[in-house]
Structures are given as structure tokens and as C-alpha cells.
C-alpha atoms as a PDB file:
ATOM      1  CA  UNK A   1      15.376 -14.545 -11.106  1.00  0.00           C
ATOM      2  CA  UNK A   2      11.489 -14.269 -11.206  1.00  0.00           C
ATOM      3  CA  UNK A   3       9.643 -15.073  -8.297  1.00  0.00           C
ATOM      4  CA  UNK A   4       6.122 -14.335  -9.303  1.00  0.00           C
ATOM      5  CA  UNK A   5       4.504 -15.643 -11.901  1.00  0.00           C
ATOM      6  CA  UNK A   6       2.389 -13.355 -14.959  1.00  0.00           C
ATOM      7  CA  UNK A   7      -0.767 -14.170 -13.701  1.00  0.00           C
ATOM      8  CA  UNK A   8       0.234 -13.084  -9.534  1.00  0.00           C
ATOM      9  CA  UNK A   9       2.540  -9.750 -11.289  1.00  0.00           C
ATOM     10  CA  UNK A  10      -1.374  -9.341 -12.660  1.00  0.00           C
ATOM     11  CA  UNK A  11      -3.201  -9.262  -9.243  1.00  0.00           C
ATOM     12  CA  UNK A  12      -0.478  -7.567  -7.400  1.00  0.00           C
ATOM     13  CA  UNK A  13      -0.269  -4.715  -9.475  1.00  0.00           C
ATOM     14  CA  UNK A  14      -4.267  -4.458  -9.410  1.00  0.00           C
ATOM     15  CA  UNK A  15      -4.106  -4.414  -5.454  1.00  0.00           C
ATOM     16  CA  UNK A  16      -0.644  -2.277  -5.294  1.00  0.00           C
ATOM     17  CA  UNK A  17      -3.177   0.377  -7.734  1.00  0.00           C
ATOM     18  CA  UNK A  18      -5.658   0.569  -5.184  1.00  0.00           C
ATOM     19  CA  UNK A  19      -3.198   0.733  -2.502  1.00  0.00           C
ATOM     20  CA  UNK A  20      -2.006   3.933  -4.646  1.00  0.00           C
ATOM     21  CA  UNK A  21      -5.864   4.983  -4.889  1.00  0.00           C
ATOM     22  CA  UNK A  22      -6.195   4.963  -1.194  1.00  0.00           C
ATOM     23  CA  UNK A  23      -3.183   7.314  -0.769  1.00  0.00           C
ATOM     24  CA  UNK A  24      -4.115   9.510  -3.034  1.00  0.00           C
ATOM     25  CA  UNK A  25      -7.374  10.425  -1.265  1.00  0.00           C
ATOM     26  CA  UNK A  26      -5.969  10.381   1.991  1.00  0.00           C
ATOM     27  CA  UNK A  27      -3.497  12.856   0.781  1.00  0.00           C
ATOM     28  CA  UNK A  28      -6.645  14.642  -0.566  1.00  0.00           C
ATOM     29  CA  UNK A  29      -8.143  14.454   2.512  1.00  0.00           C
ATOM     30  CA  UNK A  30      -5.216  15.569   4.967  1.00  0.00           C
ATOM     31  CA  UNK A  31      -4.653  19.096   2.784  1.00  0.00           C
ATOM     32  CA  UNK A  32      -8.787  19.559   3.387  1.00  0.00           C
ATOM     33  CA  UNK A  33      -7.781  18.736   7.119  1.00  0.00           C
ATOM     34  CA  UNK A  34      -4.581  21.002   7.404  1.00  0.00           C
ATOM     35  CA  UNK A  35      -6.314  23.816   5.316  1.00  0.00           C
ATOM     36  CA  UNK A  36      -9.030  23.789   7.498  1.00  0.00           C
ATOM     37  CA  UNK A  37      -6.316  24.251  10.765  1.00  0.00           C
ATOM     38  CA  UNK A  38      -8.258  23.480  13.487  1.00  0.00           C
ATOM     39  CA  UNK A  39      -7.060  19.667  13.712  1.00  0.00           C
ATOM     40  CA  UNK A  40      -3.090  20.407  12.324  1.00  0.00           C
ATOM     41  CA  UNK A  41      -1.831  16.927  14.158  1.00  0.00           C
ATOM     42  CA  UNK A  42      -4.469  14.807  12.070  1.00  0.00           C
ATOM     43  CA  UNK A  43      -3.800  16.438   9.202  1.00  0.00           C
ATOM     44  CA  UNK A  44      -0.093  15.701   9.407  1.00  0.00           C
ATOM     45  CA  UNK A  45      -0.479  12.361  10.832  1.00  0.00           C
ATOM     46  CA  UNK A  46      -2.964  11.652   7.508  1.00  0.00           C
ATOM     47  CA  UNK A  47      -0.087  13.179   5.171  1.00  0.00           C
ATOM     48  CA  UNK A  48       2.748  10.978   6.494  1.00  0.00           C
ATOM     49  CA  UNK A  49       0.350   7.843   6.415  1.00  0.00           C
ATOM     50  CA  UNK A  50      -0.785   9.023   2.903  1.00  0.00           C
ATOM     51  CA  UNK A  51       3.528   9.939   2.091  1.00  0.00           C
ATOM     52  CA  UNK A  52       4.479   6.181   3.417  1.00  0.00           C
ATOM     53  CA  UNK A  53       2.017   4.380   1.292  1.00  0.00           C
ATOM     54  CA  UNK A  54       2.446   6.107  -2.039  1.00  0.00           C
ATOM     55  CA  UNK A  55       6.272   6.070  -1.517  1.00  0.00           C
ATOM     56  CA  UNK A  56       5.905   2.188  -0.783  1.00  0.00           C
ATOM     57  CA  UNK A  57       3.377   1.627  -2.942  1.00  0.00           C
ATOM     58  CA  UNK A  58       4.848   3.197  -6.226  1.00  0.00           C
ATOM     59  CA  UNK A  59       8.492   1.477  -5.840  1.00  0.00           C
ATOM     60  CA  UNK A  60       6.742  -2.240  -5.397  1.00  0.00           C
ATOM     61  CA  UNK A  61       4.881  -1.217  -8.456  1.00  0.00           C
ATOM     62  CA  UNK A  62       7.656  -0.182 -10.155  1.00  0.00           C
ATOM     63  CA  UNK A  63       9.473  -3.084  -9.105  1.00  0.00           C
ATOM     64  CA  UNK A  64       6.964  -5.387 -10.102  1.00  0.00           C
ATOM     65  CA  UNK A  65       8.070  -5.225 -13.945  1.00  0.00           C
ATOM     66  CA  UNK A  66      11.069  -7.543 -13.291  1.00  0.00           C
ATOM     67  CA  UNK A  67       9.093  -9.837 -10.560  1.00  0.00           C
ATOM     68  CA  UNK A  68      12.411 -10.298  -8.859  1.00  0.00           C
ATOM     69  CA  UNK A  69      13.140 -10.687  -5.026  1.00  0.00           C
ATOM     70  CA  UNK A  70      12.816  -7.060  -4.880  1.00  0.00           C
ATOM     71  CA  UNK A  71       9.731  -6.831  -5.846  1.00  0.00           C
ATOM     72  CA  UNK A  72       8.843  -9.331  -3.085  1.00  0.00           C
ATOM     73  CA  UNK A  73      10.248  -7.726  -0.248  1.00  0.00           C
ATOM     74  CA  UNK A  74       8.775  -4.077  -1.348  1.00  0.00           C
ATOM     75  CA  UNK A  75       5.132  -5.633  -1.828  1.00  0.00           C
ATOM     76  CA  UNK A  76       5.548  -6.834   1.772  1.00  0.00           C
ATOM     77  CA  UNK A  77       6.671  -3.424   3.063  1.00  0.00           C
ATOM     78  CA  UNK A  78       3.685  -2.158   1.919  1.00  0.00           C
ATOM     79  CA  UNK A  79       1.053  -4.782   2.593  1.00  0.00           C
ATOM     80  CA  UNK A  80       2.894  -4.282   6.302  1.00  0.00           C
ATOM     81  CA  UNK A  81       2.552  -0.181   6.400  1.00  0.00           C
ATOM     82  CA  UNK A  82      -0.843  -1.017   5.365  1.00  0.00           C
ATOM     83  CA  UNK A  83      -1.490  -2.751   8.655  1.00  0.00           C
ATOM     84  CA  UNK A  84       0.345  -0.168  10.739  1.00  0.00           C
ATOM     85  CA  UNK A  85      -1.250   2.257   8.402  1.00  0.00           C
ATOM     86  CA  UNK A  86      -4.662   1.180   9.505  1.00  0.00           C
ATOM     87  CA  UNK A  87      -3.940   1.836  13.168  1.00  0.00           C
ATOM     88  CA  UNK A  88      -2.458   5.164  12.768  1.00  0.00           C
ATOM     89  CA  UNK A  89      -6.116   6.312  11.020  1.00  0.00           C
ATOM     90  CA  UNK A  90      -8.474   5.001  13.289  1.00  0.00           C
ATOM     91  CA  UNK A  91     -11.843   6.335  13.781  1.00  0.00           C
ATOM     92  CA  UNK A  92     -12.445   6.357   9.985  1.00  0.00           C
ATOM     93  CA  UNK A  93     -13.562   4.119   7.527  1.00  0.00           C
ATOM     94  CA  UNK A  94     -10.079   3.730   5.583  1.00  0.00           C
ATOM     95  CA  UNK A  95      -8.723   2.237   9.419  1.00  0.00           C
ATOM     96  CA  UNK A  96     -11.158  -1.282   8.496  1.00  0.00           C
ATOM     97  CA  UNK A  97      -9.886  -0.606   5.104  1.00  0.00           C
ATOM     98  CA  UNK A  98      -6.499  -0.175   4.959  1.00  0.00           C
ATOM     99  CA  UNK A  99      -5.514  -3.423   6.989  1.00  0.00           C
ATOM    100  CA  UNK A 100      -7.927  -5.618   4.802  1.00  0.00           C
ATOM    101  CA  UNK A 101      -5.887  -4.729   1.974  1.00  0.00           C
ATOM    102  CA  UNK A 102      -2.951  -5.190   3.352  1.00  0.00           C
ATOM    103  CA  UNK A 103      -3.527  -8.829   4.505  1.00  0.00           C
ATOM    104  CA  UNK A 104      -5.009  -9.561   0.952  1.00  0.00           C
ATOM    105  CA  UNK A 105      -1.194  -8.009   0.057  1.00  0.00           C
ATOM    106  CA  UNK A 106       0.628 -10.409   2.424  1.00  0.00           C
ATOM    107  CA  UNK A 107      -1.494 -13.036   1.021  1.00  0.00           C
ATOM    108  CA  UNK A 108      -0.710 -12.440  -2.426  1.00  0.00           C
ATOM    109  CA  UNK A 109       2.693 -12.038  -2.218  1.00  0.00           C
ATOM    110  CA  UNK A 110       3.901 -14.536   0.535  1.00  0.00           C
ATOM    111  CA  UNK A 111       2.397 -17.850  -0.659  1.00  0.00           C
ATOM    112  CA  UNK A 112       4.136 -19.955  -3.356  1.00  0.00           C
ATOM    113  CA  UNK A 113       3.541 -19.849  -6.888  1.00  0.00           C
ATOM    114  CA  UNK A 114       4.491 -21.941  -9.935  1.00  0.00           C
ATOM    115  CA  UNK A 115       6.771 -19.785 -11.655  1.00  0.00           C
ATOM    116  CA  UNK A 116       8.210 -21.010 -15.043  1.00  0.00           C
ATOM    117  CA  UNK A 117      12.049 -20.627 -15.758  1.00  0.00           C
END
């Protein structure tokens, strides 16, 4: 059963993509950071934040195709880790990031839509 409509499978997948973005370059970033090896516990703090959010990310994208329940519940697992994900990197510019675009997540994919059968 669909619980999203076209138009919100539309916007979350646009979100969910920068979401994926994001992770990506804080991947990038943590190997720069562990290569360097002078800060080794930010650089594997930055590569599990960076792990959680692609991993999250990508299977609510993925799910997204058949806009069921599932899909709901794994878009809210991320816009969450996106909070938490956003305290676990602060001191840079992603930490106002990252929780901005994961209440714009919870937004999007908590509050009712018309859905036709």
C-alpha cells in the first residue's frame, strides 16, 4: 500500500540525494583526516557518521520506488541520524547542516498526504 504520493516520492528522493551528497564528502573528508594521522579519532568518528548516513540514506532511496510503509520508516531513520549526525560533527559547518536537513526530512515524510488508491 502506497503511502506517499508521486509528487512527495519526488521531493524525498531530491532531499534523500543530498543527504547521499553530504556523505559522500564527509567520507571524502574523513580519509583526508585519517591519511593525514594526526587527528585518527575524528577521522573515524567522520567515517562512521559518513558509513550511517549513506547506509540509511541509500536503502530509503531504494525503498522509495514502492512508496510503501517501508519507505516511511527508513526516510525517518535517516532524517533522525541526520539530527544525531549533526551533533556527532560539531565544530564544522556540515553540524548546522546536517540537522536542517534532517528536520526538512521529518517534515517531508511525517505529515499527511493525499495519496490516490
Amino acid at each position: 500500500m502506497r503511502v506517499y504520493s508521486e509528487d512527495r516520492v519526488r521531493r524525498l528522493r531530491m532531499v534523500l540525494g543530498i543527504v547521499l551528497a553530504i556523505g559522500v564528502l564527509i567520507a571524502v573528508f574523513a580519509a583526508f583526516i585519517l591519511v593525514d594521522g594526526e587527528h585518527r579519532a575524528a577521522g573515524t568518528l567522520a567515517m562512521v557518521v559518513a558509513g550511517l548516513l549513506l547506509g540509511s540514506g541509500g536503502s530509503a532511496f531504494r525503498l522509495l520506488a514502492d512508496a510503501g510503509r517501508s519507505a516511511k520508516i527508513a526516510t525517518v531513520v535517516t532524517g533522525a541520524l541526520c539530527l544525531v549526525s549533526g551533533l556527532a560533527l560539531a565544530g564544522s559547518w556540515l553540524a548546522l547542516l546536517l540537522p536542517l536537513l534532517g528536520l526538512g526530512l521529518l517534515f517531508l515524510a511525517l505529515i499527511p498526504d493525499e495519496v490516490d488508491a
